[in-house]
Protein backbone atom coordinates (compact mmCIF):
# COMPACT_ATOMS: atom_id res chain seq x y z
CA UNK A 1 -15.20 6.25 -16.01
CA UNK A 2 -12.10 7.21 -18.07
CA UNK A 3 -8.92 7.52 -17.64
CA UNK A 4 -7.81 11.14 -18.59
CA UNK A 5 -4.33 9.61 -20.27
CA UNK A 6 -2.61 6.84 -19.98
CA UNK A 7 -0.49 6.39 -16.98
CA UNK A 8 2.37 8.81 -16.79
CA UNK A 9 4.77 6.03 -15.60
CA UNK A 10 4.28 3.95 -18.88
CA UNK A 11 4.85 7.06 -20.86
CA UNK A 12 8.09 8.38 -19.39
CA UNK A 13 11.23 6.70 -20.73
CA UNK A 14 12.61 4.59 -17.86
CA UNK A 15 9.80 5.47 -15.10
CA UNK A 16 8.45 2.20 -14.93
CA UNK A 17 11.55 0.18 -14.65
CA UNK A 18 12.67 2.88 -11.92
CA UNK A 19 9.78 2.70 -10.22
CA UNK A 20 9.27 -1.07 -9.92
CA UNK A 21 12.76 -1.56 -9.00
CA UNK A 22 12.36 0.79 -5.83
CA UNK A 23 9.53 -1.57 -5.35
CA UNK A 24 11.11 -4.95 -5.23
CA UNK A 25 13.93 -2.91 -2.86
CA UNK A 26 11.42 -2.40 -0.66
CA UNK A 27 9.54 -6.05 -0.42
CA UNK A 28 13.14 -6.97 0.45
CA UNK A 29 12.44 -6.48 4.49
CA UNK A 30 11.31 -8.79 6.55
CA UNK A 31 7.86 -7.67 6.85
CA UNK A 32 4.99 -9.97 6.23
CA UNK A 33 3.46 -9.65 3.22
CA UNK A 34 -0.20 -9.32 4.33
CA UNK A 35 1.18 -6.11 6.51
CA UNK A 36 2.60 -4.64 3.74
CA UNK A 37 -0.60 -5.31 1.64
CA UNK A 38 -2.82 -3.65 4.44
CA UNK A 39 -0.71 -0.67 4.44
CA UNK A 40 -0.88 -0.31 0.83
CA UNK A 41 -4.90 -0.87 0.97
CA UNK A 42 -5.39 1.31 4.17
CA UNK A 43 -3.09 4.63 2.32
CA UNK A 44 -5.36 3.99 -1.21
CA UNK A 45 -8.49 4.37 1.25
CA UNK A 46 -7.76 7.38 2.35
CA UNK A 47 -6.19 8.68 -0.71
CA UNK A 48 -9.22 7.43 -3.01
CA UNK A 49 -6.78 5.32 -5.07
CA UNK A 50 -9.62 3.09 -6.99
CA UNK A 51 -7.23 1.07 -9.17
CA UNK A 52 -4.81 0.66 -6.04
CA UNK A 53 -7.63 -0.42 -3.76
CA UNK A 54 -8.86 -2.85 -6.43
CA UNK A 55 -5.27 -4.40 -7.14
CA UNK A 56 -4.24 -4.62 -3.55
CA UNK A 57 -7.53 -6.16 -2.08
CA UNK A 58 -7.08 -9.03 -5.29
CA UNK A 59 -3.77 -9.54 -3.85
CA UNK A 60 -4.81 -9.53 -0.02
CA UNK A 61 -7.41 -11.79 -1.22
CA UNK A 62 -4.74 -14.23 -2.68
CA UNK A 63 -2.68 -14.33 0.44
CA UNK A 64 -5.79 -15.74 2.14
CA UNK A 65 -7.27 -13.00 4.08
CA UNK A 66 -10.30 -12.72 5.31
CA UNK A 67 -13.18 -10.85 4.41
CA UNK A 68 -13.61 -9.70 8.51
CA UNK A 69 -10.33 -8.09 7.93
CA UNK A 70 -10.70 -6.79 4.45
CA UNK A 71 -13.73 -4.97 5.09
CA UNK A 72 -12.70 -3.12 8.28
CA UNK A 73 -9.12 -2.36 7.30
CA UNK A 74 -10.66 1.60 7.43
CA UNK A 75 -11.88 0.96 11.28
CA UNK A 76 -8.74 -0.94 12.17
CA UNK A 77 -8.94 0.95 15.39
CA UNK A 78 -12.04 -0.40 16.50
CA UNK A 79 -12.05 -4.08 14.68
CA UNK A 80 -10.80 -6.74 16.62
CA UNK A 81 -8.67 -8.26 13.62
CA UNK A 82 -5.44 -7.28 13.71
CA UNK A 83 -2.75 -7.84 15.98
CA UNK A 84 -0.48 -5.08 17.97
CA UNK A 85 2.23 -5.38 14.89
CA UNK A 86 -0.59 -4.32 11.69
CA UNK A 87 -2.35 -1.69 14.17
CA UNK A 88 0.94 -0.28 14.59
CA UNK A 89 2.09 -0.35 11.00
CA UNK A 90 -1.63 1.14 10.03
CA UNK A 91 -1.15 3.59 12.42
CA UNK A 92 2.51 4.53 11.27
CA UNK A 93 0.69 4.12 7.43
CA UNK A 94 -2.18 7.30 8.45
CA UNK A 95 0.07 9.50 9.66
CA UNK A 96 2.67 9.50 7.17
CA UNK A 97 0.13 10.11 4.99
CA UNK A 98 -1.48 12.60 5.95
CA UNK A 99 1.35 14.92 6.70
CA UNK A 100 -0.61 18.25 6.41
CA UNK A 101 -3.30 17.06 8.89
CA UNK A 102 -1.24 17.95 12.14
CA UNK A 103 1.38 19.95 13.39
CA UNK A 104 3.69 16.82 13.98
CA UNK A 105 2.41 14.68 11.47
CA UNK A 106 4.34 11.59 12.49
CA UNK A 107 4.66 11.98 16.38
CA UNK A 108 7.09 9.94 18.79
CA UNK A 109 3.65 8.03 19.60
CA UNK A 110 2.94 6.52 17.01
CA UNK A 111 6.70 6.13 15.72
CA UNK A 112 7.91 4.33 18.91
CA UNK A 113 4.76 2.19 19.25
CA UNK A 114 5.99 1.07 15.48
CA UNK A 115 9.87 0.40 16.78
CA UNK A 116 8.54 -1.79 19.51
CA UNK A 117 7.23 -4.14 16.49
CA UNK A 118 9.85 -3.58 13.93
CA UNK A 119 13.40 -2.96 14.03
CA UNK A 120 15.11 -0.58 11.78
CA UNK A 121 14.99 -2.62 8.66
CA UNK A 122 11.74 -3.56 9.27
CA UNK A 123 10.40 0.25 9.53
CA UNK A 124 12.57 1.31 6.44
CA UNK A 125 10.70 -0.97 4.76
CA UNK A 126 7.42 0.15 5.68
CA UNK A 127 8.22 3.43 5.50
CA UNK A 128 9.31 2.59 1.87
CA UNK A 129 5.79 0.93 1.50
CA UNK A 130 4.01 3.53 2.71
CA UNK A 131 5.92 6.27 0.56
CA UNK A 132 5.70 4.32 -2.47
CA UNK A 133 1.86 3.83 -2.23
CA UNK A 134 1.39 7.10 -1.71
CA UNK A 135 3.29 7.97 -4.78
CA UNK A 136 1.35 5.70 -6.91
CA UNK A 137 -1.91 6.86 -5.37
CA UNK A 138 -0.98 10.23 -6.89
CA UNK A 139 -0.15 8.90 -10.30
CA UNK A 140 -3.44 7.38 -10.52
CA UNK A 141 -6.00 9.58 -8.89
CA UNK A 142 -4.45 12.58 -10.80
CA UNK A 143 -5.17 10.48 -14.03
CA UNK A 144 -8.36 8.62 -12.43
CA UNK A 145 -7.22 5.48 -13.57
CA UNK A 146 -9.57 2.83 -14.02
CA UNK A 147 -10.28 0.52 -11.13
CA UNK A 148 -10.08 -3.54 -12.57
CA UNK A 149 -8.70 -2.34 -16.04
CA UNK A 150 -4.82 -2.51 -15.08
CA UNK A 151 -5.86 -6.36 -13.62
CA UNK A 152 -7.04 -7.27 -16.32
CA UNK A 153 -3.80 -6.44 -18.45
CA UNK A 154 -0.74 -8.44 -19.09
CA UNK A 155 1.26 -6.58 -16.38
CA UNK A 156 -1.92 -6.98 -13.90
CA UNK A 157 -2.08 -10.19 -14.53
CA UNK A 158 1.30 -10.98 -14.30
CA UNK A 159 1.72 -8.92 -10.81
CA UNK A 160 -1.04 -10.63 -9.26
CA UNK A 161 0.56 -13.97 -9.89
CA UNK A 162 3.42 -12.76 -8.66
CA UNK A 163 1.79 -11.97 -5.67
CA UNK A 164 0.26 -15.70 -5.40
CA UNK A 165 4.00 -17.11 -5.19
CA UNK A 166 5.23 -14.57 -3.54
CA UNK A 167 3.13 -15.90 -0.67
């Protein structure tokens, strides 16, 4: 695989710096880590983010988590492996991602079972997650960026180190 151009974030004159700054904002709530991480892997899934999946299963993998939860992140619902807190953020994750797929795409169920595990901080910042993902998922798939290639750059490798302190 290919990617049809290089990504249109290193290519437009402040993007990147714009972009990654909205992204250290929202790392700035008091939400663990590994949530945020599962969030980000769980919206690549079902937006068929390769490069995403690839770069935030490396970093999952860094914060120590398991392969039990890694590989049933996309049956959350029915994988004993996460607690009340990630099922709720996963939840919250699906649904505001797939905002076309139901009349009420986020309904009062699934936003107040999130508020009884994060306060409003807390769910700004996963919402900001969740957003963000999404808009990076777009960036890539639309340009079919190459799974493992942005890793193995000096920015990949960089982030992903990053990651390993961060934790």
């Amino acid at each position: 695989m290919q990617a049809r151009m290089t990504n249109p974030i290193m290519l437009v004159p402040d993007a990147i710096q714009t972009a990654m700054a909205m992204a250290d904002a929202a790392k700035k709530g008091d939400v663990p880590a590994k949530t945020r991480d599962l969030v980000h892997l769980r919206v690549s899934q079902i937006n068929g983010c390769s490069l995403c999946l690839d770069m935030h299963a490396r970093a999952l993998r860094q914060h120590g988590e398991t392969d039990e939860r890694l590989f049933t992140v996309a049956a959350w619902r029915d994988a004993p492996y996460y607690t009340d807190a990630e099922r709720a953020a996963l939840a919250l994750a699906e649904a505001a991602t797939r905002l076309s797929d139901r009349s009420d795409p986020v309904p009062d169920e699934i936003w107040n079972e999130a508020a009884k595990h994060y306060d409003q901080p807390q769910l700004a910042t996963l919402v900001l997650n969740i957003a963000l993902t999404n808009f990076w998922n777009r960036l890539n798939v639309t340009t079919r960026q190459v799974a493992g290639e942005w890793t193995k750059s000096a920015e990949g490798k960089a982030w992903l180190k990053e990651k390993a302190v961060a934790q």
